[in-house]
Protein backbone atom coordinates (compact mmCIF):
# COMPACT_ATOMS: atom_id res chain seq x y z
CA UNK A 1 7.35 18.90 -3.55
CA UNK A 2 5.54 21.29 -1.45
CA UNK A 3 3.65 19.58 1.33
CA UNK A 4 0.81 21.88 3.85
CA UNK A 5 1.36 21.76 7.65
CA UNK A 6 -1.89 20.02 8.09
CA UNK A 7 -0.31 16.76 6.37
CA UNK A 8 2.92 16.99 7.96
CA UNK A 9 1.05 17.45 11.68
CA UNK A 10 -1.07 14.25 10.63
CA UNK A 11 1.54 12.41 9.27
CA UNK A 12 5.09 12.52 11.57
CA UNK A 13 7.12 10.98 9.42
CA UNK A 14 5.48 10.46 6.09
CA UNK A 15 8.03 11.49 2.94
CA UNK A 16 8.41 10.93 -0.73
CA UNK A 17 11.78 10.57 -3.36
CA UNK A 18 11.02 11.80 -6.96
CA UNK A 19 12.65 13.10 -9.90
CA UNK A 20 12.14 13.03 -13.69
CA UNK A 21 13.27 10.11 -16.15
CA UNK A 22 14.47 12.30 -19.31
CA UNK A 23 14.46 10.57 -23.27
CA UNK A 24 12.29 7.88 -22.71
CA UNK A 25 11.20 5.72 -25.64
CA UNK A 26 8.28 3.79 -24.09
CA UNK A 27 7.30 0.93 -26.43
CA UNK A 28 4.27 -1.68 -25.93
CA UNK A 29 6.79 -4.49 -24.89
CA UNK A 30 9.71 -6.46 -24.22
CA UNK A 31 11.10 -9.80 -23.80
CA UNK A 32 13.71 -8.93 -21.45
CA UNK A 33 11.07 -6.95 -19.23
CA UNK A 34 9.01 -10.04 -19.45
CA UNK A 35 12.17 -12.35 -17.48
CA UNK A 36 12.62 -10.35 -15.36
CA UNK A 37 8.96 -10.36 -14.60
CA UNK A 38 8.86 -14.05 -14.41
CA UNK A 39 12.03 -13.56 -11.87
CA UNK A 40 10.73 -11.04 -9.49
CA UNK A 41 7.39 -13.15 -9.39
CA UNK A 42 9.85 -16.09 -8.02
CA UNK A 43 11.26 -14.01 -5.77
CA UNK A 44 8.47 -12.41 -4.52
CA UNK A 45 6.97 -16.16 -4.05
CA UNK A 46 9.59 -17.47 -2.13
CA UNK A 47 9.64 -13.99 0.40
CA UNK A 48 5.95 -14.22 1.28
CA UNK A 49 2.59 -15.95 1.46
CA UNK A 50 -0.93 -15.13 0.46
CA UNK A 51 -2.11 -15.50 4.42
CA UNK A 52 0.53 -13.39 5.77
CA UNK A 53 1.14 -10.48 3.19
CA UNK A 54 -1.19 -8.26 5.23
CA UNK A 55 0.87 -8.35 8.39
CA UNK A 56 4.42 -7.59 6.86
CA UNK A 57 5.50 -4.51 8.62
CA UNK A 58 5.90 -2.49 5.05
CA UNK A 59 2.43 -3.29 3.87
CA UNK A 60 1.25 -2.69 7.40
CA UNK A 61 2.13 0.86 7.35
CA UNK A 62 0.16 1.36 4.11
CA UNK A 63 -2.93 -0.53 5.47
CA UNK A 64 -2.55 1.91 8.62
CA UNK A 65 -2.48 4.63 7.03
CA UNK A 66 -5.03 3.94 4.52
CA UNK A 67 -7.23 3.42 7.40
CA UNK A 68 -6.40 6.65 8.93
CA UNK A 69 -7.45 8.96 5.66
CA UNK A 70 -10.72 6.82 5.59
CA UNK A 71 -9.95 4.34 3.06
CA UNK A 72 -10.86 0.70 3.73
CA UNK A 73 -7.34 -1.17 2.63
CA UNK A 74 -9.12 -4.86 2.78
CA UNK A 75 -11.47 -2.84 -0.58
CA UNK A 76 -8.93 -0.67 -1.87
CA UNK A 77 -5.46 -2.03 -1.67
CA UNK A 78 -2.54 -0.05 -1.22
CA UNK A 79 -0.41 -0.51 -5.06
CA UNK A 80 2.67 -2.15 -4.34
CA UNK A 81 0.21 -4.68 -1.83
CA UNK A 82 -2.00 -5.09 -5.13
CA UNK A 83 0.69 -6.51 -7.29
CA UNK A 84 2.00 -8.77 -4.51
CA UNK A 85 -0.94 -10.33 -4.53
CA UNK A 86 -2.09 -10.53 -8.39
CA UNK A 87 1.88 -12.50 -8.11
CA UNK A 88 0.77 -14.53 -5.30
CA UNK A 89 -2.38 -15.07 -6.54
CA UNK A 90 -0.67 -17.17 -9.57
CA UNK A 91 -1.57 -14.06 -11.39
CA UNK A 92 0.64 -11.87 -14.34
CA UNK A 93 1.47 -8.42 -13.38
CA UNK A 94 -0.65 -6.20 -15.90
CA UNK A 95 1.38 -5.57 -19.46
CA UNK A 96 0.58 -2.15 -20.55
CA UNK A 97 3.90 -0.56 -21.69
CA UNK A 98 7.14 -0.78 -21.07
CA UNK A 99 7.48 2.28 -19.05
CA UNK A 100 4.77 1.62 -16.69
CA UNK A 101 5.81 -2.62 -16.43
CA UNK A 102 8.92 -1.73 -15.28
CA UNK A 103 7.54 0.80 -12.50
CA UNK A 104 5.09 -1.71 -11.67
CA UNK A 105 8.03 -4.17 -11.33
CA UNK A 106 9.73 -1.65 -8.92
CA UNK A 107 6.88 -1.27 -7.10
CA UNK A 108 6.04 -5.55 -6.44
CA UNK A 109 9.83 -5.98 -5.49
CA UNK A 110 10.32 -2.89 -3.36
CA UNK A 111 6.76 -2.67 -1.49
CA UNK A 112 6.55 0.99 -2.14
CA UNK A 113 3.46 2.15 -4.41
CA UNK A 114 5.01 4.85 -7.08
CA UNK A 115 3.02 7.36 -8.64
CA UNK A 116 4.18 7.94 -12.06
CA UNK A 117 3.19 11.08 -14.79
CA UNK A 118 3.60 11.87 -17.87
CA UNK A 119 6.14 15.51 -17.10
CA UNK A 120 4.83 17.13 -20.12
CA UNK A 121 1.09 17.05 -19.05
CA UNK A 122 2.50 18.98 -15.45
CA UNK A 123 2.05 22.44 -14.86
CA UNK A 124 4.03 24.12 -11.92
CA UNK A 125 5.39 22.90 -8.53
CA UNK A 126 4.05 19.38 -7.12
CA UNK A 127 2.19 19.96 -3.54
CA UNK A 128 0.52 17.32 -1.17
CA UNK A 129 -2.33 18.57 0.80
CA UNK A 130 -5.66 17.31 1.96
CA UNK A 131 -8.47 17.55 0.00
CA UNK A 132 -11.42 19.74 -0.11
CA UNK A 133 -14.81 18.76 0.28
CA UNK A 134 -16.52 18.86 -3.09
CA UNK A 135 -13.45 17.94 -5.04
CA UNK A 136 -13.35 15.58 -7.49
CA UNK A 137 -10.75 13.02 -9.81
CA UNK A 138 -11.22 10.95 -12.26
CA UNK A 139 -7.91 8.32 -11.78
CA UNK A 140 -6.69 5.65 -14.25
CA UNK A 141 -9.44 2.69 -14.79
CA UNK A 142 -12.68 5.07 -13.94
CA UNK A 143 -15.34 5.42 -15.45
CA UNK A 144 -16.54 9.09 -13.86
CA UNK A 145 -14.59 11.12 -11.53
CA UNK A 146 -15.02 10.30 -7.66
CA UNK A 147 -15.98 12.55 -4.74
CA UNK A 148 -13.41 13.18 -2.52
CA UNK A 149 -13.58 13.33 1.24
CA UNK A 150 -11.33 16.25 3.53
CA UNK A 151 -9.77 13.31 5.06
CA UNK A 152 -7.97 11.97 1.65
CA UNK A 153 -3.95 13.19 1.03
CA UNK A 154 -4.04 14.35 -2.75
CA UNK A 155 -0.85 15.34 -4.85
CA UNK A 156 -1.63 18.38 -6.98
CA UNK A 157 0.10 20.48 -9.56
CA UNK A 158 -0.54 23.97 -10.37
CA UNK A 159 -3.68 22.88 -11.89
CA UNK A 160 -5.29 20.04 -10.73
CA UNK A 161 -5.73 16.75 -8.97
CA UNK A 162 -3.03 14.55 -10.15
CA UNK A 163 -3.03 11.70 -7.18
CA UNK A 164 -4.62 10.39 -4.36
CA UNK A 165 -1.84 9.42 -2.45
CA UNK A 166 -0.77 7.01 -2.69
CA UNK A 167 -2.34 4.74 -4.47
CA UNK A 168 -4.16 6.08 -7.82
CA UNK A 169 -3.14 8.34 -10.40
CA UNK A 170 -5.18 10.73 -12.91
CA UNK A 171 -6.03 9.59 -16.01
CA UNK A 172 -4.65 13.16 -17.24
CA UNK A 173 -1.46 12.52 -16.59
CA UNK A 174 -0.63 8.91 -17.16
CA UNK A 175 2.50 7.32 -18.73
CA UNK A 176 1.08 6.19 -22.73
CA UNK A 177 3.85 5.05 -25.47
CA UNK A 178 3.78 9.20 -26.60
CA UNK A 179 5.16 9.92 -23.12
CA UNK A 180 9.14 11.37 -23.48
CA UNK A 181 9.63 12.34 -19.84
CA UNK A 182 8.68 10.98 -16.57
CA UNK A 183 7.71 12.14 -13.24
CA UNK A 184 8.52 9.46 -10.42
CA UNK A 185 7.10 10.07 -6.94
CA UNK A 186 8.18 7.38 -4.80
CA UNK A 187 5.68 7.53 -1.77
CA UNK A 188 6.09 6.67 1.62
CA UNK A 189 3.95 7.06 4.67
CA UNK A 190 4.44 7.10 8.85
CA UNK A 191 6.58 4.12 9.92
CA UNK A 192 8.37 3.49 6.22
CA UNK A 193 12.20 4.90 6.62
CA UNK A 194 13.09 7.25 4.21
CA UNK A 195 15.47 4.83 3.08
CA UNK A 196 12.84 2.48 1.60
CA UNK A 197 11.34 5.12 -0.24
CA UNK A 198 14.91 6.26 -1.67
CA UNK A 199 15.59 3.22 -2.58
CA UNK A 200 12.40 2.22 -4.47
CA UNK A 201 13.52 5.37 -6.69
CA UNK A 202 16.50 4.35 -7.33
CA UNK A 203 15.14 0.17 -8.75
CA UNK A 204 12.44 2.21 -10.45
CA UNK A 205 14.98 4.97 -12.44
CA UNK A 206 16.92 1.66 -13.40
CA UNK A 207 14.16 -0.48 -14.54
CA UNK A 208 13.48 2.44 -16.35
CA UNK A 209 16.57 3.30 -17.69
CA UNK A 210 17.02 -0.29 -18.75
CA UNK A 211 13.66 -0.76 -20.24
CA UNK A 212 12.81 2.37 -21.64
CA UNK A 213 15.83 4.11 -22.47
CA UNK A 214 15.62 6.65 -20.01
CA UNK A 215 18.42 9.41 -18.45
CA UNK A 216 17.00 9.44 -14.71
CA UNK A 217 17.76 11.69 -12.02
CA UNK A 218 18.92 11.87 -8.79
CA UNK A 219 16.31 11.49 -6.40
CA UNK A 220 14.82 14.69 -4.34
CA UNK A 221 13.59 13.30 -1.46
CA UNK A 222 10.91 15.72 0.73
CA UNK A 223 10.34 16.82 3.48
């Protein structure tokens, strides 16, 4: 992924792991995906409370920078926050397919939000850059595309908006039950080590390699 100055001199620190998941056969459900739903919930449950989610050092760094591109985080949540919650909340973790349950699942258990595309709708290199005023993206759940502000961290390909980073993807590119290759971005931010974010790749290419049949690869972690 290429990434422009301006974000790397606003963000010391800030990285992401992806790679593709190859020969995926996404279906609308499993039972085994559904344990090990019901597990993660559990163990998710016993690591942290509803009153103290917010100030875990992980989700912390999210919130922080969330504020810092102008989003509000106690509005928008950051993803991986968002599903810790829904869990804590005595809530289900959305079922929408296979493929995207399981990177959902990686996402909960791992703290990391992970962007996720359907390969076959990309066009070119992936680049993270600010956006320009007068831009607009219409993400996953929206009803009309969204105005963006200068301040907001995109992910683009050759041709268009795919992400604002990192926590909603285009509805152009999503993972549907036609989808035969994936694009993982696992994103991290200042004050997340690299580690984390390798890591969170790695559970998610399993979970998907379990659950949807997938050949991963290894990881290409930037900058």
């Amino acid at each position: 992924m290429k990434f422009s100055q301006d974000v790397l001199n606003a963000f010391s620190g800030i990285s992401v792991a992806e790679g593709e998941i190859r020969s995926v056969k996404i279906e609308q459900g499993s039972p085994g995906l559904e344990a090990l739903k019901a597990d993660v919930a559990r163990e998710i449950q016993s690591r942290y409370t509803l009153e103290q989610v917010k100030d875990e050092p992980l989700f912390r760094a999210y919130r922080d920078f969330f504020w810092s591109v102008g989003v509000d985080p106690t509005k928008t949540r950051p993803a991986s926050e968002a599903l810790v919650r829904r869990i804590l909340s005595g809530g289900r973790l959305p079922g929408i397919n296979t493929a995207v349950d399981a990177y959902n699942l990686a996402s909960a258990r791992s703290g990391v939000p992970i962007a996720a595309f359907d390969a076959d709708t990309l066009v070119g290199v992936l680049s993270m850059r600010f956006a320009k005023d007068g831009e607009r993206f219409l993400g996953i759940g929206m009803e009309k595309e969204v105005l963006l502000q200068p301040n907001q961290v995109i992910l683009t390909d050759s041709a268009r908006i795919i992400a604002i980073y990192p926590y909603r993807d285009s509805d152009a590119t999503k993972v549907t039950t036609e989808t035969t290759t994936i694009r993982i971005v696992t994103c991290g931010v200042p004050k997340i080590e690299r580690n984390n974010v390798i890591e969170a790749y790695e559970l998610c290419a399993g979970y998907l390699k379990v659950f949807a049949g997938g050949t991963p690869s290894g990881a290409v972690v930037s900058p």
